[in-house]
Protein backbone atom coordinates (compact mmCIF):
# COMPACT_ATOMS: atom_id res chain seq x y z
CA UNK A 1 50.75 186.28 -19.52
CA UNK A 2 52.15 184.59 -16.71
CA UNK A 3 53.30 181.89 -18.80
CA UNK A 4 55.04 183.95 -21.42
CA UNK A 5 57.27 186.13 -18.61
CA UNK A 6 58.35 182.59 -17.12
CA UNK A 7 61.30 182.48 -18.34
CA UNK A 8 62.29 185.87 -17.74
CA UNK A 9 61.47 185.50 -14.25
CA UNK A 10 63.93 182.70 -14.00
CA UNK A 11 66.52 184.42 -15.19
CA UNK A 12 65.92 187.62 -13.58
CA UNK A 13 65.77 185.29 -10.20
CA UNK A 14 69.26 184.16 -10.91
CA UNK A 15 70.76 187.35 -11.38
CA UNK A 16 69.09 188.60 -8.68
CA UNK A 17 70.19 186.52 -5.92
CA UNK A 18 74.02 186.65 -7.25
CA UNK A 19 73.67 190.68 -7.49
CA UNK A 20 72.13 191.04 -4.44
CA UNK A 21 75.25 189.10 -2.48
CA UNK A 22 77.40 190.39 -4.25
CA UNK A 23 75.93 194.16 -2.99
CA UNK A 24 75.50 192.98 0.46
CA UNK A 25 79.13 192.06 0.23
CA UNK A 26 80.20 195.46 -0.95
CA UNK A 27 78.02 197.49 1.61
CA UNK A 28 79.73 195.42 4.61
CA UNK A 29 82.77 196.36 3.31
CA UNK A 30 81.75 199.96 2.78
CA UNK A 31 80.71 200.06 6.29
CA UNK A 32 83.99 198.43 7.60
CA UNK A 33 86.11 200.75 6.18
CA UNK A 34 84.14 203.55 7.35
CA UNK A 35 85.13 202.34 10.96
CA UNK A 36 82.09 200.55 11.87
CA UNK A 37 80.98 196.87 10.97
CA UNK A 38 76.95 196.14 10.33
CA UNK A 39 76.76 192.60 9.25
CA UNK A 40 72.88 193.49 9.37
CA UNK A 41 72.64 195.44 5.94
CA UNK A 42 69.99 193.41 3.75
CA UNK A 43 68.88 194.50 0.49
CA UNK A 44 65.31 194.40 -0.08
CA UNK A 45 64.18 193.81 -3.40
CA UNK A 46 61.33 194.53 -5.79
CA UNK A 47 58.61 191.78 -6.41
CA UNK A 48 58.78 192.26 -10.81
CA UNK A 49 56.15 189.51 -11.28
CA UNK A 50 53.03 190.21 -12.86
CA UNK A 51 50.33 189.66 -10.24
CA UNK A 52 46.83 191.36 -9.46
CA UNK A 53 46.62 193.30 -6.95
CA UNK A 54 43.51 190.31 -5.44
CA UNK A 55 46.05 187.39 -5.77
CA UNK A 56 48.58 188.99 -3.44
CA UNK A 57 46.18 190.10 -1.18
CA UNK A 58 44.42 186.97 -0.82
CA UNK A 59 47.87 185.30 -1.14
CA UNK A 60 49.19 186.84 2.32
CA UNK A 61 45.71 186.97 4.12
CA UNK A 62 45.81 183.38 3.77
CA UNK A 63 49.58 183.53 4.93
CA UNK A 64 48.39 185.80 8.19
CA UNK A 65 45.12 182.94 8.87
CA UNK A 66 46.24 179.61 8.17
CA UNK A 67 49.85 180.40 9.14
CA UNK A 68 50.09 183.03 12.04
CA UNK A 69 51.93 185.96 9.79
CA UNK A 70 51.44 189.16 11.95
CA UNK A 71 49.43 191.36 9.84
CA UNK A 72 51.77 193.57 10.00
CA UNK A 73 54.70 191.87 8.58
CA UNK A 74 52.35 191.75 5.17
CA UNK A 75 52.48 195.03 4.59
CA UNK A 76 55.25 196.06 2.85
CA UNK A 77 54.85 192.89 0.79
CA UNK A 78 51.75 194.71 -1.47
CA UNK A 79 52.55 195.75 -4.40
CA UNK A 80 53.10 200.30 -4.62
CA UNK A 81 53.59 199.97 -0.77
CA UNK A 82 56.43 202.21 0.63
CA UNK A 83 58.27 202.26 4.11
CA UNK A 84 56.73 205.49 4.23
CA UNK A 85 53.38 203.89 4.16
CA UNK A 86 54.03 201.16 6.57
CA UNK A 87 55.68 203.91 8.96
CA UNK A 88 52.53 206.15 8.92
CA UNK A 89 50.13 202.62 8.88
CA UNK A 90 51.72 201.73 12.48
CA UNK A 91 51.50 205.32 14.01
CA UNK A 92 47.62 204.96 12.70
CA UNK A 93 47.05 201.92 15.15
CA UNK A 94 49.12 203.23 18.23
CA UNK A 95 46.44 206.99 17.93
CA UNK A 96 43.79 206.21 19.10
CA UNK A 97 40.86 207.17 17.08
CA UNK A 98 37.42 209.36 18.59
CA UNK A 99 35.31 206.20 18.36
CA UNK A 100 37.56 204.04 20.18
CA UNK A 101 37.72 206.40 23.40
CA UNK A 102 34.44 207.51 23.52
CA UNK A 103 33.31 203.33 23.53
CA UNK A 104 36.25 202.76 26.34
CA UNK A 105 34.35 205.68 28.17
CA UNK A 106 31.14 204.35 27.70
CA UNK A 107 32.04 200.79 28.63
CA UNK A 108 33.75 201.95 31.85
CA UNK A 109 30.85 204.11 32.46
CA UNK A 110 28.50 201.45 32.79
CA UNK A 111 30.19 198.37 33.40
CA UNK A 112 31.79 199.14 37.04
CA UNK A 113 34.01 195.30 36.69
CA UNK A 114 35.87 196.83 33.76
């Protein structure tokens, strides 16, 4: 399969990178005639390769272990993953779940160094 959409993806990689300039280029202008100048704007784009769900996975675990990716720079990267998702994911690790407090209790109760 992957073979056969090769060349497809190489062409689809070429218009890509000249269509997305090009929009970056007319968003920056956008935003400088609106009266304000964001030389920020970056559009994100779509991974259209055909890849299991495993490969990418593995793919960027071995991107956050070998190479020092934050974990949480991978997420958007999987494949059905929205900024929605990501957005909820982080406020998941800043609340503290039940389990969590009740072993900080416990620890504190009976470890008097901590």
């Amino acid at each position: 399969m992957a073979a056969a959409e090769s060349g497809l993806q190489r062409r689809v990689g070429v218009r890509r990178a000249s269509y997305g300039e090009s929009w970056e280029q007319v968003l920056r202008l956008c935003s400088l005639l609106a009266g304000w100048l964001d030389t920020t704007t970056r559009l994100r784009r779509r991974d259209t390769e055909t890849r299991s769900l495993a490969a990418v996975v593995d793919a960027w675990g071995k991107a956050v272990t070998v190479l020092g990716v934050p974990e949480r720079a991978t997420w958007g990267r999987l494949p059905g993953v929205t900024d929605t998702d990501v957005q909820r994911w982080a406020k998941m690790l800043v609340t503290p779940d039940g389990h969590g407090l009740l072993a900080d209790v416990l620890t504190r109760a009976t470890d008097p160094t901590v």
